[in-house]
Protein backbone atom coordinates (compact mmCIF):
# COMPACT_ATOMS: atom_id res chain seq x y z
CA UNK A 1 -12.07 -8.17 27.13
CA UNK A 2 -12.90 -4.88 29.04
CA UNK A 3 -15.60 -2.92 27.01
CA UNK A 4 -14.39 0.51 25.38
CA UNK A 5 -14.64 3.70 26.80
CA UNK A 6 -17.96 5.48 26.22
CA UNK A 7 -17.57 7.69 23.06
CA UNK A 8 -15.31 5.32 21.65
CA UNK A 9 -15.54 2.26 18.77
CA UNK A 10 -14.17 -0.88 18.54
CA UNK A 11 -13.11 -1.51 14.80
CA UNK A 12 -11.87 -4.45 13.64
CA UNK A 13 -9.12 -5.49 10.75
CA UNK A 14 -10.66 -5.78 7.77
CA UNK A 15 -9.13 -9.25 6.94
CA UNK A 16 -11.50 -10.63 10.44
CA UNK A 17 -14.75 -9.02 8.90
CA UNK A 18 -13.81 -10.84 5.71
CA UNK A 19 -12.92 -14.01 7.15
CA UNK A 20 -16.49 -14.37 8.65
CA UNK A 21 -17.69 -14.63 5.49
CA UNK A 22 -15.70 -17.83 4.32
CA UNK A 23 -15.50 -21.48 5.63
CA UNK A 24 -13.35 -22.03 8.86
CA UNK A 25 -9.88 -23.62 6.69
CA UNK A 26 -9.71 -20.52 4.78
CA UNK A 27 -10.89 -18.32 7.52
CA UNK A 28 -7.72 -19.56 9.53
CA UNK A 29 -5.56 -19.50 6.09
CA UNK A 30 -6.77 -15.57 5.85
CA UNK A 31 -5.65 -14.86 9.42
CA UNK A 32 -2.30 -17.19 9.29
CA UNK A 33 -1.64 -15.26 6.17
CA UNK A 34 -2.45 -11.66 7.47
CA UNK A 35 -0.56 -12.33 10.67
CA UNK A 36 2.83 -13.52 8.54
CA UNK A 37 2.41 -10.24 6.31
CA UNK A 38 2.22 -8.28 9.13
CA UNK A 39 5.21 -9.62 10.65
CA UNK A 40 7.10 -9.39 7.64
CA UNK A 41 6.17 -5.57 7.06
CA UNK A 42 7.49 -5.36 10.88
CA UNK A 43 10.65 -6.87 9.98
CA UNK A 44 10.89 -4.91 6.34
CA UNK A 45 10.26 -1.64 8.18
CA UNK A 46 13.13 -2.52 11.02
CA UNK A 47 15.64 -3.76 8.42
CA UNK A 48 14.93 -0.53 6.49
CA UNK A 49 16.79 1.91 8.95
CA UNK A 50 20.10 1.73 7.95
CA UNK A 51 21.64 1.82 4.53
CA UNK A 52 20.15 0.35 1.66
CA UNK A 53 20.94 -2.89 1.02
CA UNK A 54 20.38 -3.70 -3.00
CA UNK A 55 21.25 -1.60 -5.66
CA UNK A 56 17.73 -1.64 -7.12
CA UNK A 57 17.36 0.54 -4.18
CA UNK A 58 20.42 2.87 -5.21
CA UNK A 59 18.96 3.80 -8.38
CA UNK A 60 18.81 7.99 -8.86
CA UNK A 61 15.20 9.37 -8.75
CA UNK A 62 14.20 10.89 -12.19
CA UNK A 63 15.73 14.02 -13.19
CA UNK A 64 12.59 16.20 -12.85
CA UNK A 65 11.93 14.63 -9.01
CA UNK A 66 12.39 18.31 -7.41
CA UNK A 67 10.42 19.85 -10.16
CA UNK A 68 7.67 17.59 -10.12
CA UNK A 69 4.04 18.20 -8.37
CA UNK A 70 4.03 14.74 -7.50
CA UNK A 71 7.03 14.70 -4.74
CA UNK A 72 4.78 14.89 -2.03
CA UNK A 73 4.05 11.30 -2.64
CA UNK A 74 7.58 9.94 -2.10
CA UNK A 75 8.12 7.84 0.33
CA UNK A 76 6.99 4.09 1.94
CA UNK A 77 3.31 3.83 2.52
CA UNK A 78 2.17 1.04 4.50
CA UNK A 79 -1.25 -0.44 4.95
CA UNK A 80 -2.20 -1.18 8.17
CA UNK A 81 -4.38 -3.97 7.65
CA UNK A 82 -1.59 -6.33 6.15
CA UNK A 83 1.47 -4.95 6.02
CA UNK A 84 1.37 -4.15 2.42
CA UNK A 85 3.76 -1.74 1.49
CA UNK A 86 4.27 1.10 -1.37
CA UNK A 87 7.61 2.33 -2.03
CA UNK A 88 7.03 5.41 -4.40
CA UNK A 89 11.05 6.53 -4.94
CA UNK A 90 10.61 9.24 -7.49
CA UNK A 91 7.44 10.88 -9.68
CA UNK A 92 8.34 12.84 -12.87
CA UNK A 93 6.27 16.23 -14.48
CA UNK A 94 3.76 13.84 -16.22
CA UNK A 95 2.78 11.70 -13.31
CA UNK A 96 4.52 8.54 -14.16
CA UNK A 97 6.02 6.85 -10.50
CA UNK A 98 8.73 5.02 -9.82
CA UNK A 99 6.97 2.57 -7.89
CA UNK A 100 7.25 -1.19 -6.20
CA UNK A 101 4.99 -2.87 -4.07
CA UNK A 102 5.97 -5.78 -1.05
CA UNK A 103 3.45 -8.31 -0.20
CA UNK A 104 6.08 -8.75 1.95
CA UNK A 105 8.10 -9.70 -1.05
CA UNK A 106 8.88 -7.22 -3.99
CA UNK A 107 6.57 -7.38 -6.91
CA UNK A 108 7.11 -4.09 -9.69
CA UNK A 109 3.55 -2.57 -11.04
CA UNK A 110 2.91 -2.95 -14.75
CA UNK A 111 1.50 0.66 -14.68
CA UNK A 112 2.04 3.25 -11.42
CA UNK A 113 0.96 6.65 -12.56
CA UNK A 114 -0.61 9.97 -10.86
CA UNK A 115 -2.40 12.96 -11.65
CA UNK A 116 -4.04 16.20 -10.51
CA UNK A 117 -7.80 16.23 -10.07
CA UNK A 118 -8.76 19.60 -9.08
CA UNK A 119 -6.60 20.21 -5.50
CA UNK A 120 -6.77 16.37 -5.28
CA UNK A 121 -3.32 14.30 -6.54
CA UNK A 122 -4.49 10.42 -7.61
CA UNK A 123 -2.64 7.31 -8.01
CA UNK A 124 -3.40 4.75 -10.36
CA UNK A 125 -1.00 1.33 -9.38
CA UNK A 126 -1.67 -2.11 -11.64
CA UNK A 127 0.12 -5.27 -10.30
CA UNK A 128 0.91 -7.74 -13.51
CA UNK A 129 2.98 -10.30 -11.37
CA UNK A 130 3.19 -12.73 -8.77
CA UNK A 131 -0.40 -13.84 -9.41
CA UNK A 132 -1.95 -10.44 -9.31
CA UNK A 133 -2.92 -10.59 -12.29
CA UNK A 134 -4.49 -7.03 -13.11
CA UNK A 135 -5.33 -6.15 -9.46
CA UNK A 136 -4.94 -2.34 -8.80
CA UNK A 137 -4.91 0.51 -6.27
CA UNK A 138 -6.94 3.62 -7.04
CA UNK A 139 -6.05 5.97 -4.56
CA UNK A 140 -6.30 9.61 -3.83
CA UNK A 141 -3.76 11.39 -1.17
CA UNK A 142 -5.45 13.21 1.59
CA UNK A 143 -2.62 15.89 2.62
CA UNK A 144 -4.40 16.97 5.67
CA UNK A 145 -3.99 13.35 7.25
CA UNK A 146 -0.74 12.86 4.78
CA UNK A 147 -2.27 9.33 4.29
CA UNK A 148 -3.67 7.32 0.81
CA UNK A 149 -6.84 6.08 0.28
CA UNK A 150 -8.93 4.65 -1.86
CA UNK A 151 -9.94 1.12 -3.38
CA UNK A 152 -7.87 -2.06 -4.04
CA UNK A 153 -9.17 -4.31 -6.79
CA UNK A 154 -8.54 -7.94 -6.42
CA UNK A 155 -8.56 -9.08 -9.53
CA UNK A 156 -8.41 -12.61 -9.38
CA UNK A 157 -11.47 -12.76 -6.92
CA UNK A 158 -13.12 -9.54 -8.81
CA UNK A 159 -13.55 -8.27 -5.05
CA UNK A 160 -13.43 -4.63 -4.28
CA UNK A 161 -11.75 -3.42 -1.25
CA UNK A 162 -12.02 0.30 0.46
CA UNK A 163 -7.71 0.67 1.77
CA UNK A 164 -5.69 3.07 3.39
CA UNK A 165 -2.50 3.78 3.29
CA UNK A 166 -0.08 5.67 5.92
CA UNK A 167 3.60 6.92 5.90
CA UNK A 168 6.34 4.99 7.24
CA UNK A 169 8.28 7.37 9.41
């Protein structure tokens, strides 16, 4: 591997720092796993050009979507690092979100709500299904970068992990 250009660093998925850190079987399983949702985020972001294709899809937006200082956040949001993806389809006045999550398959949140903090909107997203469990996504969106951040809480493993978040275009 040529060495980067002087000024510039190297940084490495998250999911390879982990992995160093556990035994070589679940280091690969990590890595086999990351790859697949990656793939499948691929595929889920090519397949989402055209049309929708369900009719949980076709659902209207709450009424107050235009009037809302939450619309800023609609849209898909996908994190780099895995292919996770957050489809936020409509935010009312009072900061509850119509919200799903793909990991690469569809899984609702028991809770997806934001807020004003100041000149900062936060989003607070808890994942009941699938295993999750009570994991959640604090976030915070940065609208000079028009990207999320913030932490992801695994529950099961009660690991704490610092995510991002960017716009599909």
């Amino acid at each position: 591997m040529k060495p980067a250009p002087r000024g510039y660093r190297l940084r490495r998925p998250a999911t390879e720092v982990l992995a160093e850190s556990m035994n070589p079987g679940r280091r690969r399983a990590v890595l086999r796993a990351s790859a697949r949702t990656v793939l499948a985020g691929l595929v889920l972001a090519a397949g989402s050009a055209g049309p929708p294709a369900t009719a949980q899809w076709k659902a209207a937006p709450p009424a107050s979507v235009s009037e809302s200082p939450f619309g800023v956040l609609q849209g898909r949001w996908v994190r780099p690092d895995g292919g996770y993806m957050i489809t936020i389809k409509g935010a009312d006045a009072s900061g509850r979100l119509d919200a799903a999550y793909a990991n690469p398959n569809p899984l609702p949140f028991s809770k997806a709500e934001a807020r004003r903090d100041g000149d900062t909107l936060r989003i607070f997203l808890e994942l009941r299904a699938g295993g999750y469990n009570g994991s959640t996504y604090t976030l915070a969106y940065d609208a000079a970068n028009d990207v999320l951040k913030g932490v992801y809480f695994q529950a099961v493993a009660q690991q704490r992990f610092n995510v991002t978040f960017v716009r599909a275009r």
